[in-house]
C-alpha atoms as a PDB file:
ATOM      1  CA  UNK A   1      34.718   5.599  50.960  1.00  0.00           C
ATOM      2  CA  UNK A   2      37.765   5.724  48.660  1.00  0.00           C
ATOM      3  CA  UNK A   3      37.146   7.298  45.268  1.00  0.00           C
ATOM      4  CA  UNK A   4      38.927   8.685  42.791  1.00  0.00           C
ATOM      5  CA  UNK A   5      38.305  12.076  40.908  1.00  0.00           C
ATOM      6  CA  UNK A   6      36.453  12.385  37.798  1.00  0.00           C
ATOM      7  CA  UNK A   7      40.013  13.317  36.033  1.00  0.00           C
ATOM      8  CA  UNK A   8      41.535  10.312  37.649  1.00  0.00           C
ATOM      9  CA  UNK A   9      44.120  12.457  38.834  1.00  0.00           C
ATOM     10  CA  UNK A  10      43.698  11.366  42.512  1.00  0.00           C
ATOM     11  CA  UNK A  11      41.806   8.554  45.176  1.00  0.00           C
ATOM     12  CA  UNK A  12      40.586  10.047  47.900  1.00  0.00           C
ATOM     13  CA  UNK A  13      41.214   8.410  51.329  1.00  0.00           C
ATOM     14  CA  UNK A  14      39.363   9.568  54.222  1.00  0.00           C
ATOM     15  CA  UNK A  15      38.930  12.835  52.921  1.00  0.00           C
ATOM     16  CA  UNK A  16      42.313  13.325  51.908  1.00  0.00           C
ATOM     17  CA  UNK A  17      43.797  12.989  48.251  1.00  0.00           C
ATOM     18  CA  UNK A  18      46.030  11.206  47.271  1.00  0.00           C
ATOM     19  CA  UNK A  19      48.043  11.430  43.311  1.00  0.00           C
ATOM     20  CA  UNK A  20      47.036   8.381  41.109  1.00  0.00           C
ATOM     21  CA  UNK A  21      50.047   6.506  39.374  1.00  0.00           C
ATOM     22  CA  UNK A  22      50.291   7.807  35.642  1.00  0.00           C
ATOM     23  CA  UNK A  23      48.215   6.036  33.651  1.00  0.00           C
ATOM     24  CA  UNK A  24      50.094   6.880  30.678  1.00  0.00           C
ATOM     25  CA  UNK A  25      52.766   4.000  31.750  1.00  0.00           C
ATOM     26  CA  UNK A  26      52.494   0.555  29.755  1.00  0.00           C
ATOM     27  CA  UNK A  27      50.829  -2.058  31.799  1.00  0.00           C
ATOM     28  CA  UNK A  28      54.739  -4.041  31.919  1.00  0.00           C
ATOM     29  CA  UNK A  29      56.207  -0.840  33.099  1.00  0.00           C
ATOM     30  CA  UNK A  30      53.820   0.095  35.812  1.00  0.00           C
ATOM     31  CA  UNK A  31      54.150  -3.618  37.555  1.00  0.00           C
ATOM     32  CA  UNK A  32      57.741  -3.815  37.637  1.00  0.00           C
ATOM     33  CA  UNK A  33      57.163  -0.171  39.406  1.00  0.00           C
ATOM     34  CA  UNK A  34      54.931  -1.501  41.994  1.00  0.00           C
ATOM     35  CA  UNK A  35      57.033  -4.464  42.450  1.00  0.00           C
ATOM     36  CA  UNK A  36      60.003  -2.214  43.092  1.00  0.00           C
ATOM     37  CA  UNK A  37      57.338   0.087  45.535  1.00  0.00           C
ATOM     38  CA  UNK A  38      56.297  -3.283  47.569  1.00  0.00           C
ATOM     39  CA  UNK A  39      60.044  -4.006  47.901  1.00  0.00           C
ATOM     40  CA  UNK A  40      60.801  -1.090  49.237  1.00  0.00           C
ATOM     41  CA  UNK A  41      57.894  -0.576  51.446  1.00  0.00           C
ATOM     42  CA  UNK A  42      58.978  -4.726  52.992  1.00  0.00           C
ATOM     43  CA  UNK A  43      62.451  -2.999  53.528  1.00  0.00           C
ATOM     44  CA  UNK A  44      61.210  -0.268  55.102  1.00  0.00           C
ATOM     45  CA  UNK A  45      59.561  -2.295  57.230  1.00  0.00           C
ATOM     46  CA  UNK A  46      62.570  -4.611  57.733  1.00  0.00           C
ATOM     47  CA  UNK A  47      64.749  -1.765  58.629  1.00  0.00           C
ATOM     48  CA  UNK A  48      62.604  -0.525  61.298  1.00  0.00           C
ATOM     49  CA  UNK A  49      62.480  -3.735  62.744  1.00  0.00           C
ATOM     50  CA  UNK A  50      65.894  -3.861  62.835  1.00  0.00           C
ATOM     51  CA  UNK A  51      66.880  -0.099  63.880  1.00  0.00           C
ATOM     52  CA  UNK A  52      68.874   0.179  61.270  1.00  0.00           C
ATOM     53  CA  UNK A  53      68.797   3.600  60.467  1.00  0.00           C
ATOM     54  CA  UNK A  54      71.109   3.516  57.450  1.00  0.00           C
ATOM     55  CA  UNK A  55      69.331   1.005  56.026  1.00  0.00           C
ATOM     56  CA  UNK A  56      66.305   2.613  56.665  1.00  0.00           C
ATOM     57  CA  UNK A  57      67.114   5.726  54.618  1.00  0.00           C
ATOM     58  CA  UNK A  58      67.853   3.639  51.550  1.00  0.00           C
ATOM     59  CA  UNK A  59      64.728   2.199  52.281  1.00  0.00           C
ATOM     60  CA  UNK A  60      62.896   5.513  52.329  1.00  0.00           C
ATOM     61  CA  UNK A  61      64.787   6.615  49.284  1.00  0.00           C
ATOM     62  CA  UNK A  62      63.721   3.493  47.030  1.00  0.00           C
ATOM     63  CA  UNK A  63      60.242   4.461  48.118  1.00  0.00           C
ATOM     64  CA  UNK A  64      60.536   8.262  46.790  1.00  0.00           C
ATOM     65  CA  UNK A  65      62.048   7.220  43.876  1.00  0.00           C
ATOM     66  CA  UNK A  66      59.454   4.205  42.569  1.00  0.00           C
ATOM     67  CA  UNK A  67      56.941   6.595  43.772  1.00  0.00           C
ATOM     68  CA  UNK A  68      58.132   9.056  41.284  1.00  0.00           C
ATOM     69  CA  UNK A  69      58.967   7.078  38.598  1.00  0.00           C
ATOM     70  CA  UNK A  70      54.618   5.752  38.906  1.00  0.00           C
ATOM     71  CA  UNK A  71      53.910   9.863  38.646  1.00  0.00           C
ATOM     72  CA  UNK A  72      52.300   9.875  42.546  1.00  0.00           C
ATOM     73  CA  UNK A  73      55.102  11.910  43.579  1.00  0.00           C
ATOM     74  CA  UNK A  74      57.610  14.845  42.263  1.00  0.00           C
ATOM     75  CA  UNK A  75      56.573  16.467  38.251  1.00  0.00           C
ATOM     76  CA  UNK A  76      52.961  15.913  37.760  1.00  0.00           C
ATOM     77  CA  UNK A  77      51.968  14.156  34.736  1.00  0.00           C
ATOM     78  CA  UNK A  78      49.698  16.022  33.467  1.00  0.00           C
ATOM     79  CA  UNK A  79      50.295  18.895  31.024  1.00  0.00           C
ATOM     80  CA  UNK A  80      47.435  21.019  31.119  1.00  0.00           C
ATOM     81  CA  UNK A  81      48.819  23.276  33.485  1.00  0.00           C
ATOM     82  CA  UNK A  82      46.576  22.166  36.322  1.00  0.00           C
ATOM     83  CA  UNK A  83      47.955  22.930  40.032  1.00  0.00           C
ATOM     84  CA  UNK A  84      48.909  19.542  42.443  1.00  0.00           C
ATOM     85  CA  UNK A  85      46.840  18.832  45.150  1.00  0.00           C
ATOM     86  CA  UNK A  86      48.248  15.782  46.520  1.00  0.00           C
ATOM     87  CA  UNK A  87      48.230  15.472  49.894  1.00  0.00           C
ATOM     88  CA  UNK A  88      45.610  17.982  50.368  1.00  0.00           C
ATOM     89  CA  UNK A  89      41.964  17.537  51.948  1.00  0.00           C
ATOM     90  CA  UNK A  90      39.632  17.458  49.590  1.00  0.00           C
ATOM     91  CA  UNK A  91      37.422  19.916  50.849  1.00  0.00           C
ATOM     92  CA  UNK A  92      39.694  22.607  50.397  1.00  0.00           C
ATOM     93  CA  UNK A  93      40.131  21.769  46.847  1.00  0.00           C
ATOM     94  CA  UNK A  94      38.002  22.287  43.411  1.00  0.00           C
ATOM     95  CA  UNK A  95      37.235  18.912  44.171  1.00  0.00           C
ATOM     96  CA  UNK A  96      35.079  19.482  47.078  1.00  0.00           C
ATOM     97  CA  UNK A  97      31.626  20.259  45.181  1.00  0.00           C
ATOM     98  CA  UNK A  98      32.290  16.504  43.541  1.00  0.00           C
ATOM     99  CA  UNK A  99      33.415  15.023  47.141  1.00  0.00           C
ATOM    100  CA  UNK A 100      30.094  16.445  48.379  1.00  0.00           C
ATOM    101  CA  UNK A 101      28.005  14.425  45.754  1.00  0.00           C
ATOM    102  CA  UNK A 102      29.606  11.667  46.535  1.00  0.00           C
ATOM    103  CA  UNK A 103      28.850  11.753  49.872  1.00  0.00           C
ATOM    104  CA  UNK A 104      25.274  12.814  49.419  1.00  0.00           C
ATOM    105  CA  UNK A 105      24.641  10.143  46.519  1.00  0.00           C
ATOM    106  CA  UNK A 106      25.646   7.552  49.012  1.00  0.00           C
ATOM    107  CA  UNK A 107      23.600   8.229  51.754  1.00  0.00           C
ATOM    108  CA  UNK A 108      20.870   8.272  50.236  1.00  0.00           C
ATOM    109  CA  UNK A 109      21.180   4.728  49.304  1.00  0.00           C
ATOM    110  CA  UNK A 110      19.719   1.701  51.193  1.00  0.00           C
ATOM    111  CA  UNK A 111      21.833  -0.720  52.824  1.00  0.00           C
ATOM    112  CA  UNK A 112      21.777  -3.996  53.240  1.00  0.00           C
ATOM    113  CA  UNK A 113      21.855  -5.701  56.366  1.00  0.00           C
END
């Protein structure tokens, strides 16, 4: 179950959260970041492929930086002075509590088969 927190600071993925791009960026903005992020992530791939392990640090280092310029990595976005918790499991957050009813909420319903 991927969610993401009732700030929409973070997703959660398989327990595990994970900082949500800024969502202060204009829509143009933010897709010319993730186009940049998917390029980077295809030349990471590339250079792995390859063993080229100069061209994998450049790579790598487009990666950081799109990732940054989106907000999911370096300054947080926020201003309110809350603490980062990306990266961390989300039951050893303030988050767990909401991760719990989550979990219960969905268990209790049906499925389909």
């Amino acid at each position: 179950m991927n969610s993401t927190t009732p700030d929409g600071r973070y997703i959660v993925v398989k327990g595990q959260l994970w900082r949500c791009s800024n969502p202060l960026l204009k829509d143009d903005v933010r897709q010319r970041l993730v186009n940049e992020l998917m390029a980077a992530r295809r030349a990471v791939k590339a250079a792995k492929a390859s063993a080229a392990s100069e061209q994998l640090s450049v790579a790598r280092a487009q990666v950081q930086k799109t990732k940054v310029a989106l907000g999911e990595r370096g300054l947080v976005w926020w201003d309110d002075g809350s603490p980062d918790f990306n990266r961390y499991f989300v039951a050893n957050t303030p988050y767990a509590d909401w991760y719990l009813s989550l979990a219960a909420t969905n268990s209790s319903t049906p499925t389909r088969k």
